[in-house]
Protein backbone atom coordinates (compact mmCIF):
# COMPACT_ATOMS: atom_id res chain seq x y z
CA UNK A 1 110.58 305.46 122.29
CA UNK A 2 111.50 307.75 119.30
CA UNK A 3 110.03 308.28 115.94
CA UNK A 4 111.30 306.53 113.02
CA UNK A 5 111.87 308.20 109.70
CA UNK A 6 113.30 306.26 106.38
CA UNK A 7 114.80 308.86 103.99
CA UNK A 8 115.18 308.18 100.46
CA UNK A 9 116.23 304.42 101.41
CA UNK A 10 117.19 301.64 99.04
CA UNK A 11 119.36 298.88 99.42
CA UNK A 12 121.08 296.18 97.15
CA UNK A 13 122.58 293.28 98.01
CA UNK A 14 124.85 293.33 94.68
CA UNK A 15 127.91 295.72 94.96
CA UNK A 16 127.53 297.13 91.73
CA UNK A 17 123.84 296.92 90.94
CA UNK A 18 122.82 298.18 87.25
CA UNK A 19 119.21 298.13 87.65
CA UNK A 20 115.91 297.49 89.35
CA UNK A 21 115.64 294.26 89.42
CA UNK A 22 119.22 294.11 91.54
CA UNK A 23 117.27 296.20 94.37
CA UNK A 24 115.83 294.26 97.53
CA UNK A 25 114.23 297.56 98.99
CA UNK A 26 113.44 300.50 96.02
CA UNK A 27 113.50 304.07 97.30
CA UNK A 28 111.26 304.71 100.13
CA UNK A 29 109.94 307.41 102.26
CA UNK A 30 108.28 306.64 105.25
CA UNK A 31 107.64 307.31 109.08
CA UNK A 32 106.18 305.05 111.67
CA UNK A 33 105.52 307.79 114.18
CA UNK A 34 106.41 307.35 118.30
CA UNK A 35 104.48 304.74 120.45
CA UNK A 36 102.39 303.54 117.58
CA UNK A 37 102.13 299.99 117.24
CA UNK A 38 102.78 298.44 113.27
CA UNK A 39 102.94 295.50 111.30
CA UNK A 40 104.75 295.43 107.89
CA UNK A 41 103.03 292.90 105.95
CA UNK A 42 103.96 290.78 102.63
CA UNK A 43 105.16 287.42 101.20
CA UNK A 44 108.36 285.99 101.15
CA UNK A 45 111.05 287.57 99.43
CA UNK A 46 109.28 291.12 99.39
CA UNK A 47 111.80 292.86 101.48
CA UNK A 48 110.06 292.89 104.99
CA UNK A 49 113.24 291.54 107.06
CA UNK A 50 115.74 293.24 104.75
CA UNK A 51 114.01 296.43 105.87
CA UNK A 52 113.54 295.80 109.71
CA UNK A 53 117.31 294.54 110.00
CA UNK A 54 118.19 298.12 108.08
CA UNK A 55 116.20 299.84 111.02
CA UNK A 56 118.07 297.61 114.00
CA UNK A 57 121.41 298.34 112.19
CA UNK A 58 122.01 294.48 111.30
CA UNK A 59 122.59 295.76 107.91
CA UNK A 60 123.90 298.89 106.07
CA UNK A 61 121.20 300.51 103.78
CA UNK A 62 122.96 301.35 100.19
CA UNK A 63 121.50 304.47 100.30
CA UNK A 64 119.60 307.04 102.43
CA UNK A 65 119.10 306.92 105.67
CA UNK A 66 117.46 305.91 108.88
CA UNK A 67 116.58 308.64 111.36
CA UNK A 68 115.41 308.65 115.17
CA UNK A 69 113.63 311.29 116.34
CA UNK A 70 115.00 313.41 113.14
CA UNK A 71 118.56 312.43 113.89
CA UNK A 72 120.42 309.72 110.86
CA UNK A 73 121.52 306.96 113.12
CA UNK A 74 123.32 304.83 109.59
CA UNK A 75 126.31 304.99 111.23
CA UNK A 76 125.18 303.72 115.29
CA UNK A 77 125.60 300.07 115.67
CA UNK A 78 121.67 298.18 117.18
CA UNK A 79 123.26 298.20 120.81
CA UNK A 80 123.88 302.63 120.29
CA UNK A 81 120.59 302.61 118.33
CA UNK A 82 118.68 300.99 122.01
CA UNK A 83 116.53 299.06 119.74
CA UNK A 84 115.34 295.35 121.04
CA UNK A 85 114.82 292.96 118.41
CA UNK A 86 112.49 289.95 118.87
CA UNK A 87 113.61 287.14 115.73
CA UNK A 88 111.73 284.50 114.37
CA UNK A 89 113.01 281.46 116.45
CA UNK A 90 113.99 282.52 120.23
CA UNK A 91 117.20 283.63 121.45
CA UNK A 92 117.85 282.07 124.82
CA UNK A 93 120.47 281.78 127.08
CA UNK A 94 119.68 277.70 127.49
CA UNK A 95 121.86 277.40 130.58
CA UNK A 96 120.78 280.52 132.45
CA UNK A 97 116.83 280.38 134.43
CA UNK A 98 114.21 281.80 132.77
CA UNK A 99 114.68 285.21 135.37
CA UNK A 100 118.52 285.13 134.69
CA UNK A 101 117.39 285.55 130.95
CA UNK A 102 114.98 288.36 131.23
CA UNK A 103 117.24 290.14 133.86
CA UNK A 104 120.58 290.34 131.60
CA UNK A 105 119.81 293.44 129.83
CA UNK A 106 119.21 295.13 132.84
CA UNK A 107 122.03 293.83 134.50
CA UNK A 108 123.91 294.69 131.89
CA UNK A 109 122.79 298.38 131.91
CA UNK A 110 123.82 298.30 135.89
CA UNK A 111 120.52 298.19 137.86
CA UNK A 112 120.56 297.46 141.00
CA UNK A 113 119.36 294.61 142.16
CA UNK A 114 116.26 295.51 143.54
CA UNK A 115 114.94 297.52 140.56
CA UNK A 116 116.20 294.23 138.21
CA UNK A 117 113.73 292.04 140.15
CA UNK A 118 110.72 294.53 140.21
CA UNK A 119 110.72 294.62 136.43
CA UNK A 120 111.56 291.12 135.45
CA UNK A 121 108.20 290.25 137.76
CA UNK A 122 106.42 292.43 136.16
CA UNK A 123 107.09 291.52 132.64
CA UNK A 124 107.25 287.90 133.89
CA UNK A 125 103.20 288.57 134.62
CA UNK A 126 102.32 290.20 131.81
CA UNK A 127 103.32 286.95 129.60
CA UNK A 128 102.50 284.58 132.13
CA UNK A 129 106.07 283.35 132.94
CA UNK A 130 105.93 283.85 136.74
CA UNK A 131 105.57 279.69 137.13
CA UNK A 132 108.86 279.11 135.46
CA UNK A 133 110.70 282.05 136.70
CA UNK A 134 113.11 279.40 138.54
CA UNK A 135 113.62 276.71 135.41
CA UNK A 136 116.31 276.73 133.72
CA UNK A 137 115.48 278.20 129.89
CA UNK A 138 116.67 274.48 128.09
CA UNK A 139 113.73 273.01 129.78
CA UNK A 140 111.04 275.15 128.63
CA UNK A 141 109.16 274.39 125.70
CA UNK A 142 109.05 276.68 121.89
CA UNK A 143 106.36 278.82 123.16
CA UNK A 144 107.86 279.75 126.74
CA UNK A 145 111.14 280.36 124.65
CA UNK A 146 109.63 282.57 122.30
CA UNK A 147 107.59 283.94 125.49
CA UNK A 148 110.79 284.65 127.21
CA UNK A 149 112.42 286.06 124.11
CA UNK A 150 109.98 288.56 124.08
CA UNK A 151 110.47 289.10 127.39
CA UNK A 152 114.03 290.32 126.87
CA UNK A 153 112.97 293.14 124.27
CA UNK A 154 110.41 294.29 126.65
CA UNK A 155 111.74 294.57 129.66
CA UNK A 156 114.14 297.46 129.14
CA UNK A 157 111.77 300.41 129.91
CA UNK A 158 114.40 302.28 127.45
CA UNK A 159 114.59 301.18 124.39
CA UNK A 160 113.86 303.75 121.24
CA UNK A 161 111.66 300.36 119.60
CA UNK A 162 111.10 297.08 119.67
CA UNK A 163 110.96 294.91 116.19
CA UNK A 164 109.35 291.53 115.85
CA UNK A 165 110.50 289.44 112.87
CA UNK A 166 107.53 286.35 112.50
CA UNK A 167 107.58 285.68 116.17
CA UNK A 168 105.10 283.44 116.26
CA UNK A 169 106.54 281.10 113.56
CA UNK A 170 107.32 278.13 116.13
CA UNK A 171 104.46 278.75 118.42
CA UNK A 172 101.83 276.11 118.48
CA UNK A 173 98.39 277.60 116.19
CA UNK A 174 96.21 277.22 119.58
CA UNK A 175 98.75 279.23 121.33
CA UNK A 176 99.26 281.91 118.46
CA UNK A 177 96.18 283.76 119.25
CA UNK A 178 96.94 284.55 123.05
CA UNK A 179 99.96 285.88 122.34
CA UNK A 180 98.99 287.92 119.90
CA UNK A 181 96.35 289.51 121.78
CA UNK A 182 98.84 289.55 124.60
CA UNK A 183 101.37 291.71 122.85
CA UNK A 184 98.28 293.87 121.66
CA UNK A 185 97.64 294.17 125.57
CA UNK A 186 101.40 295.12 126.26
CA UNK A 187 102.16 297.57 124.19
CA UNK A 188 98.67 299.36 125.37
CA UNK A 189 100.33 299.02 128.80
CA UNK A 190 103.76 300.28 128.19
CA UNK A 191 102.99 302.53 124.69
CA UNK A 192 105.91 301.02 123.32
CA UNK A 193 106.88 301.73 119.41
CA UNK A 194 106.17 298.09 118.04
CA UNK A 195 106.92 296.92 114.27
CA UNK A 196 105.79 293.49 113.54
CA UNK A 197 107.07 291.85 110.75
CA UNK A 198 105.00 288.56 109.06
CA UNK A 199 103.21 287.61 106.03
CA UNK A 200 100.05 286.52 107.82
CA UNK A 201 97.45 289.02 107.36
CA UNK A 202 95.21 288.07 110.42
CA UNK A 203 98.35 288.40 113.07
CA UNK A 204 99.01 292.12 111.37
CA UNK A 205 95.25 292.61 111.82
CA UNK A 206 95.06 291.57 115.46
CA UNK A 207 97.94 293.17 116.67
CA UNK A 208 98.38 296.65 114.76
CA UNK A 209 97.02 299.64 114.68
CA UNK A 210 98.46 300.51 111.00
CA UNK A 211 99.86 298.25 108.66
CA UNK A 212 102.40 298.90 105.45
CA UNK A 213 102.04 295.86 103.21
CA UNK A 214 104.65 295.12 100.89
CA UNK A 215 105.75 294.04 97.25
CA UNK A 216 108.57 294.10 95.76
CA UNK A 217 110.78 295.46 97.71
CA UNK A 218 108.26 298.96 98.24
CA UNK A 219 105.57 299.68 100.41
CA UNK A 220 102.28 300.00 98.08
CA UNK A 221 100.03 300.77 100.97
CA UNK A 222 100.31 301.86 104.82
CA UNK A 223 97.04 302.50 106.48
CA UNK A 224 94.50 300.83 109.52
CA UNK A 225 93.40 297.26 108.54
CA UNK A 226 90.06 298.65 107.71
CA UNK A 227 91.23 301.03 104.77
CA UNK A 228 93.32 298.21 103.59
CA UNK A 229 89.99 296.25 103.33
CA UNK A 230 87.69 298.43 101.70
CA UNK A 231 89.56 300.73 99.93
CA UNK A 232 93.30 298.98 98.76
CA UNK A 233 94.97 301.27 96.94
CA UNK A 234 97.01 298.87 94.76
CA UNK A 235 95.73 295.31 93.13
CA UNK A 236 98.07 293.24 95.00
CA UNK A 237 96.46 294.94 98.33
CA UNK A 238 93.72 293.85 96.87
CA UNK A 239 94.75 290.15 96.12
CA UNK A 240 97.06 289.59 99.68
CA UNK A 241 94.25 291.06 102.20
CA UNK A 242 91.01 289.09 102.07
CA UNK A 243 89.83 285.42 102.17
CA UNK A 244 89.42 284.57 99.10
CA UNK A 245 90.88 288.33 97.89
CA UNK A 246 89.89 290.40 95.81
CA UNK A 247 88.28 289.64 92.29
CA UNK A 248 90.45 291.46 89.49
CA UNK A 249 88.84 291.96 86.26
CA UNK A 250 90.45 292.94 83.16
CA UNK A 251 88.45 295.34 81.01
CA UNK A 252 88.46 298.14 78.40
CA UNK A 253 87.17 301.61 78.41
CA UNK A 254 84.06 302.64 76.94
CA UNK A 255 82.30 306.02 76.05
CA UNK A 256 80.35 305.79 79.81
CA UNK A 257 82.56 303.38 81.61
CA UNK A 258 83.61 300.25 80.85
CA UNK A 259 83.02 296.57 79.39
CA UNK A 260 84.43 292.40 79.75
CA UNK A 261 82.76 290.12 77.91
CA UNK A 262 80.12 292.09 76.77
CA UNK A 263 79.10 293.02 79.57
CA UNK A 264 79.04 296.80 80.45
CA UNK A 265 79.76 298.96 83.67
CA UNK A 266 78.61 301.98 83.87
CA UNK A 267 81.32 304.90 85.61
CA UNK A 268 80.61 308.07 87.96
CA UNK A 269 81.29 311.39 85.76
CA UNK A 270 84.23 312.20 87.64
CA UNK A 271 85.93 309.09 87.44
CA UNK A 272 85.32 308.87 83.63
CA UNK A 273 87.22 312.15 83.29
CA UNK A 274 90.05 310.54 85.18
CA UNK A 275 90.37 308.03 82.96
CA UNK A 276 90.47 309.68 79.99
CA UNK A 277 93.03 311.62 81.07
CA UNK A 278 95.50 308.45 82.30
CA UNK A 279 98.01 306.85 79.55
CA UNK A 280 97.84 302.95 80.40
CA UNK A 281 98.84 299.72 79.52
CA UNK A 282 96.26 297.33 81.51
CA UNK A 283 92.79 298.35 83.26
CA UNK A 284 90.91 296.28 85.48
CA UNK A 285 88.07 297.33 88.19
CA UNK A 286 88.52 294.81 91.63
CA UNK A 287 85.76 293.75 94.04
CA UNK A 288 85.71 292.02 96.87
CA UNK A 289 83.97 288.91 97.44
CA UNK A 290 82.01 289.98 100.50
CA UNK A 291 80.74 293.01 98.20
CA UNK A 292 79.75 290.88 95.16
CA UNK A 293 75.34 290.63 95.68
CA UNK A 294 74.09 287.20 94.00
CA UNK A 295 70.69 286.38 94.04
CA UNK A 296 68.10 282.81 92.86
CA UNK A 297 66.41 284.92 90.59
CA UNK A 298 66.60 287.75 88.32
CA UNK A 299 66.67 290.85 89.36
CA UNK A 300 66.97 294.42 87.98
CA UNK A 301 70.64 295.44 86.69
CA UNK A 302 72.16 292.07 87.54
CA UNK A 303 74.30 290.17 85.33
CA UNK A 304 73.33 286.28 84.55
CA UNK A 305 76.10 284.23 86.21
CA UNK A 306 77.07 280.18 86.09
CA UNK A 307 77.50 278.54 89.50
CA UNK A 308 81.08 276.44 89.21
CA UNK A 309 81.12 275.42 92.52
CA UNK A 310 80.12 276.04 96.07
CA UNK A 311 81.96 275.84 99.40
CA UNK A 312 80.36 275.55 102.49
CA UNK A 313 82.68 276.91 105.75
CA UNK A 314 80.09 276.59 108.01
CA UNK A 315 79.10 280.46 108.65
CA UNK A 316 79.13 281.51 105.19
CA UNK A 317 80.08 280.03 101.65
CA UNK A 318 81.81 280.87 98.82
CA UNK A 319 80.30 280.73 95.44
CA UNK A 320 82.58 280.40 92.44
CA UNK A 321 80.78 282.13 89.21
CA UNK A 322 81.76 282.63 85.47
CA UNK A 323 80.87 285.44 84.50
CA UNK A 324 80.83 287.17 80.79
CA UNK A 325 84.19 284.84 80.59
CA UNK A 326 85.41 285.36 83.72
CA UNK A 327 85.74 283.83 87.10
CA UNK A 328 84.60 285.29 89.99
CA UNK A 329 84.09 284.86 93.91
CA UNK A 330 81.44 285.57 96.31
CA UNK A 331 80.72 285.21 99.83
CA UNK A 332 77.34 284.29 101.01
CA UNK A 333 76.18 283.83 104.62
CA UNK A 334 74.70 281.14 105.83
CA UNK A 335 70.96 282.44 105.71
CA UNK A 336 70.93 283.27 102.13
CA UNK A 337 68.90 280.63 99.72
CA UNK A 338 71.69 278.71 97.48
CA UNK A 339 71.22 279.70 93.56
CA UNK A 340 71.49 276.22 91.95
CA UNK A 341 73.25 276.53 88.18
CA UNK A 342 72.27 280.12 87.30
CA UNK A 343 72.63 283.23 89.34
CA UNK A 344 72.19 287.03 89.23
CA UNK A 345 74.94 289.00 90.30
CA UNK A 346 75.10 292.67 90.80
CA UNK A 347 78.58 294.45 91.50
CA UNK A 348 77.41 297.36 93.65
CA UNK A 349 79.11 300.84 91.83
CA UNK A 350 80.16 301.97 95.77
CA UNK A 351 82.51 298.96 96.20
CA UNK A 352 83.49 299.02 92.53
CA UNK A 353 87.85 300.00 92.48
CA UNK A 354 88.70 301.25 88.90
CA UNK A 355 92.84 300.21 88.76
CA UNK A 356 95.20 301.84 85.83
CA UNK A 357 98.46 300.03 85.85
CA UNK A 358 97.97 298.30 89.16
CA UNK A 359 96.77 301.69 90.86
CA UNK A 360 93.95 302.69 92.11
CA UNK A 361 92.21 305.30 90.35
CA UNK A 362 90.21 308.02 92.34
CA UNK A 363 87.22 310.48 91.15
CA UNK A 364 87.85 313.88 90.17
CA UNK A 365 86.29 315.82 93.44
């Protein structure tokens, strides 16, 4: 297991690039520290697989480096490297059982014979293969492939990491949750440095500890599903983690905080002074929809809202309001009382994000 340190990288996939937009990854710095288990998190085309295959050494960074355990390791092909690499459809030798399969790396690593079958049963347990230990891999079906795929990154006891790109792509959805509790449940077992890569927000939830989400080729936030929740530190944090996400609001500043269609919010002292000092092109406060209070009837400091529409999901719905011009989403369990047309909705001032230029804006302590 070793520590893994990106220094300064960035990488291009035009020879001569001659600006920004020709970057797939923009300058990074960032660690994902020994036997910690990680997802990297974002939508297609943000850089997530361009930046695990820099890691495995599928692909030359064009600048900075990669370090293990403080050593660069730019110029050690993946097999020097000992990292295992799990890809989004399995990699299976069709012709060879399913224990042939898992025992190769160790055979290839010459252990003997003994120790080979001790580990492949074990790992072989853990994911449930021990039934089909004796078919031949053609016959299994996607899952048991993927299973056994997995199986071959974890059944070196060696390796320095092991990197999951979208595993769970061509695994049945009633399937997707057991493994991803079962590779929660492995690397707890064998404290393993993990890095999952996908763009689904629930798997990164379930199976890591910390997650960097990213956008446009940088990392805008790395921290425990929970911060990334309540506090996102960037708008599109804001917009990619939640169901629905987060309501964005464009507004201006005011002398004691700020205003959208006529409608004013007032600002703590500290974070007034903050503002004032910032140069910006676009302000907007965010709040989630789980945050956003709506009530049948007036109440003190709520705004008067128009119900658009109402979905009902069974343990909770979500109300879709305009709002001084705006559109906005709430979530309502199941026990509230329905507003029907009107509603009052208060935006509490502890769950309020101020943003200046897409970043989140703290209080002066």
């Amino acid at each position: 297991m070793a520590e893994i340190r990106l220094h300064r990288l960035a990488h291009s996939y035009s020879r001569q690039p001659s600006g920004a937009g020709d970057y797939a990854l923009h300058e990074l710095e960032h660690v994902w520290e020994q036997g910690g288990a990680y997802a990297l998190l974002g939508p297609s085309g943000c850089g997530k697989s361009t930046l695990l295959n820099i890691i495995s050494g599928l692909l030359s960074p064009s600048q900075g480096e990669v370090q293990f355990d403080g050593q660069p390791v730019n110029a050690l092909s993946p097999q020097q490297r000992n990292i295992a690499q799990v890809f989004q459809f399995p990699v299976v030798y069709d012709t060879m059982s399913v224990f042939d399969n898992l025992a190769f790396p160790l055979r290839n690593q010459g252990l003997d014979e003994q120790r080979v079958r001790a580990r492949v049963e074990e790992i072989a347990e853990v994911l449930d293969l021990g039934a089909v230990l004796k078919k031949k891999a053609r016959n299994l079906s996607a899952d048991e492939k993927q299973k056994v795929s997995m199986g071959r990154g974890l059944v070196r006891d060696d390796v320095s990491a092991i990197l999951f790109d979208e595993p769970l792509t061509v695994i049945d959805p009633h399937l997707k949750w057991k493994l991803r509790r079962k590779l929660k449940q492995i690397h707890e077992q064998f404290n393993i440095t993990m890095i999952y890569v996908t763009h689904d927000q629930l798997e990164a939830s379930t199976f890591a500890d910390k997650i960097a989400v990213m956008h446009g080729g940088r990392i805008v936030q790395f921290g425990t599903p929970r911060e990334l929740f309540e506090r996102p530190r960037h708008t599109f944090v804001g917009y990619f983690i939640g169901s629905p996400g987060m309501n964005l609001i464009e507004v201006r500043a005011e002398a004691d905080g700020v205003s959208f269609g006529g409608l004013h919010l007032p600002l703590p002292d500290g974070l007034r002074e903050r503002l004032a000092e910032q140069p910006r092109e676009r302000l907007q406060v965010g709040i989630r929809p789980e945050f956003v209070q709506v009530w049948d009837r007036p109440i003190d400091d709520a705004f008067e809202a128009q119900v658009l529409d109402i979905e009902d999901l069974g343990t909770y719905r979500i109300l879709t309001l305009e709002l001084g011009g705006v559109t906005l989403k709430a979530r309502m369990g199941e026990d509230r009382p329905l507003p029907e047309g009107r509603a009052w909705v208060s935006l509490p001032a502890q769950w309020l994000m101020l943003y200046v230029d897409d970043l989140l804006l703290e209080a002066t302590p």
